[in-house]
Protein backbone atom coordinates (compact mmCIF):
# COMPACT_ATOMS: atom_id res chain seq x y z
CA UNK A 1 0.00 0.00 0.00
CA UNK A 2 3.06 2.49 0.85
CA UNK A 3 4.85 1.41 -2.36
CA UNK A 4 1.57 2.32 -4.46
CA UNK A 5 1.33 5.55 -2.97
CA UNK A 6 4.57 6.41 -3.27
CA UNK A 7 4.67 5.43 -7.08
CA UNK A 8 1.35 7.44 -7.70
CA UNK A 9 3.40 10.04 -5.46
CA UNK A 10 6.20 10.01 -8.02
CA UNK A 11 4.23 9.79 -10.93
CA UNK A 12 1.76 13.15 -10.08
CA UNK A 13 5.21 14.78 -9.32
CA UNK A 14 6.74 13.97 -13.00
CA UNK A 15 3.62 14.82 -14.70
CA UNK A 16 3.83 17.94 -12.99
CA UNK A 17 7.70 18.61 -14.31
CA UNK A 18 6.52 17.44 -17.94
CA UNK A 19 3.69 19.78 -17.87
CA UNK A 20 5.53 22.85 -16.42
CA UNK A 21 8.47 22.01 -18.86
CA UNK A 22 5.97 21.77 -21.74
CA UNK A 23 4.81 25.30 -20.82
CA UNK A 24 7.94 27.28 -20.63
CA UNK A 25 8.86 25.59 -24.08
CA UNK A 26 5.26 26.91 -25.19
CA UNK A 27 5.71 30.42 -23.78
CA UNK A 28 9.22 30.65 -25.00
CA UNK A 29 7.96 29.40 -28.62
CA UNK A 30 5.44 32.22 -28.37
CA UNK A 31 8.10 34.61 -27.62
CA UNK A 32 10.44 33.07 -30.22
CA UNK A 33 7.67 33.91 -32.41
CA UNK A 34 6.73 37.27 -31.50
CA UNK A 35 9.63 39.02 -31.84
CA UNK A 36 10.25 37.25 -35.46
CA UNK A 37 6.87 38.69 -36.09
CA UNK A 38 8.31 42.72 -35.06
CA UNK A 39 10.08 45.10 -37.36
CA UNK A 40 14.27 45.11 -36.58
CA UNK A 41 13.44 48.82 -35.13
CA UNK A 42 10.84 47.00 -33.01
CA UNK A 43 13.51 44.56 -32.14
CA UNK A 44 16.51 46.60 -31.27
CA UNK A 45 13.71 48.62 -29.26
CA UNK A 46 12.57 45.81 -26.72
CA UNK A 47 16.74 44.70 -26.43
CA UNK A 48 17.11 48.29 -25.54
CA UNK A 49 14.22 48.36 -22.87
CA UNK A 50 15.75 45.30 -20.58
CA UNK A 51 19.36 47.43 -20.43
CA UNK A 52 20.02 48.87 -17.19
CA UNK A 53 20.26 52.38 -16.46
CA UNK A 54 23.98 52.51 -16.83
CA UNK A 55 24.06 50.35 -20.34
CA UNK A 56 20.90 52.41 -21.58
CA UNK A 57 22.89 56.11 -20.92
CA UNK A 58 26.24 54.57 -22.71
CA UNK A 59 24.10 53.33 -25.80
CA UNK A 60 22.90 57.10 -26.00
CA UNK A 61 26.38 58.48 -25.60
CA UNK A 62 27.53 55.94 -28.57
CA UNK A 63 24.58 56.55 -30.58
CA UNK A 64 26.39 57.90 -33.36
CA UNK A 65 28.51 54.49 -34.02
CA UNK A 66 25.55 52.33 -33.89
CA UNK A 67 23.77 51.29 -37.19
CA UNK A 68 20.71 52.79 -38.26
CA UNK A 69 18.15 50.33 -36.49
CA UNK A 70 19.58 51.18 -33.18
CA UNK A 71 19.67 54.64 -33.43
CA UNK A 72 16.21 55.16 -34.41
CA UNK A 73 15.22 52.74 -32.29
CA UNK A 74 16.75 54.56 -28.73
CA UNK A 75 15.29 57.44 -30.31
CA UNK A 76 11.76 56.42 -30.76
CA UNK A 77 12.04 55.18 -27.19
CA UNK A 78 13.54 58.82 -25.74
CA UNK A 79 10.31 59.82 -27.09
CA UNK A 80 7.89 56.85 -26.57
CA UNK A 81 8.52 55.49 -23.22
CA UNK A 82 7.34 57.25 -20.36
CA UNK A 83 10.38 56.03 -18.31
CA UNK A 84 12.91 56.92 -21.18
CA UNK A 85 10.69 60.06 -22.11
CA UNK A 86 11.98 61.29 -18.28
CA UNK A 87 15.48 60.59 -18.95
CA UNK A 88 15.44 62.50 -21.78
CA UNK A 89 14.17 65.34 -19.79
CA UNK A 90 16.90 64.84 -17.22
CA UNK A 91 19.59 64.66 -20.18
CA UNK A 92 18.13 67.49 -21.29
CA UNK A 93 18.63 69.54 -17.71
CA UNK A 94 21.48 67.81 -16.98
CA UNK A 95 23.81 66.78 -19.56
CA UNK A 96 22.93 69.28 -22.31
CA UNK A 97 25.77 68.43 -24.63
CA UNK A 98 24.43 64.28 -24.73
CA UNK A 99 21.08 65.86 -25.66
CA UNK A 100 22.85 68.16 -28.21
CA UNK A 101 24.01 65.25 -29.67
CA UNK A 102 21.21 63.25 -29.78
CA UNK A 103 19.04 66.09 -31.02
CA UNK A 104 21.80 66.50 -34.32
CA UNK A 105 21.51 62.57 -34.45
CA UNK A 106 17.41 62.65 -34.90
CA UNK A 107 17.39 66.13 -37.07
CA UNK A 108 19.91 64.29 -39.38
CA UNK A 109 17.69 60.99 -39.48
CA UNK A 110 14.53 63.07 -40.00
CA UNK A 111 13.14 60.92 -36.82
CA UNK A 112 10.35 63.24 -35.05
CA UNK A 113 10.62 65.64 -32.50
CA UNK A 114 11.62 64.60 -29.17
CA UNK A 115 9.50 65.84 -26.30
């Protein structure tokens, strides 16, 4: 009677690791597919949004050697994201010759306006 319970014990417990594992593949297949599905812009946009503070403000400050993509990209979120939308504020205040910069990088793009 012990042993059987202990199997069905075991057994609940792997079908509960296969089902689990079966989900994160699922969720990361949906992910996988998601970001296929968005333009590079969209892409280098969301890569952008998981760096740090620190990484975020030296992407800005290198803006200029980046490619394209990424530059429009960190520019669209200056002016998109309400969290980045407040740096650029800040860099603004702050550290007017990084916003000098980055203002020259967006009038030579043609991106719009930054708030």
């Amino acid at each position: 009677e012990e042993i059987v319970l202990e199997s069905r014990l075991e057994a609940e417990a792997e079908a509960k690791r296969t089902a689990l594992l079966a989900a994160t593949q699922e969720a990361e297949r949906k992910e996988r597919s998601r970001l296929e599905g968005l333009t590079p812009e969209d892409r280098a946009m969301e890569a952008m949004l998981k760096l740090n503070d620190e990484a975020f403000a030296l992407a800005a400050k290198t803006l200029g050697s980046r490619d394209e993509i990424e530059q429009r990209a960190l520019l669209r979120l200056l002016g998109e994201h309400k969290d980045k939308r407040e740096r650029w504020k800040t860099w603004k205040k702050k550290k007017p010759e990084l916003a000098a910069s980055l203002e020259s990088l967006r009038q030579k793009l043609n991106a719009p306006p930054l708030p």
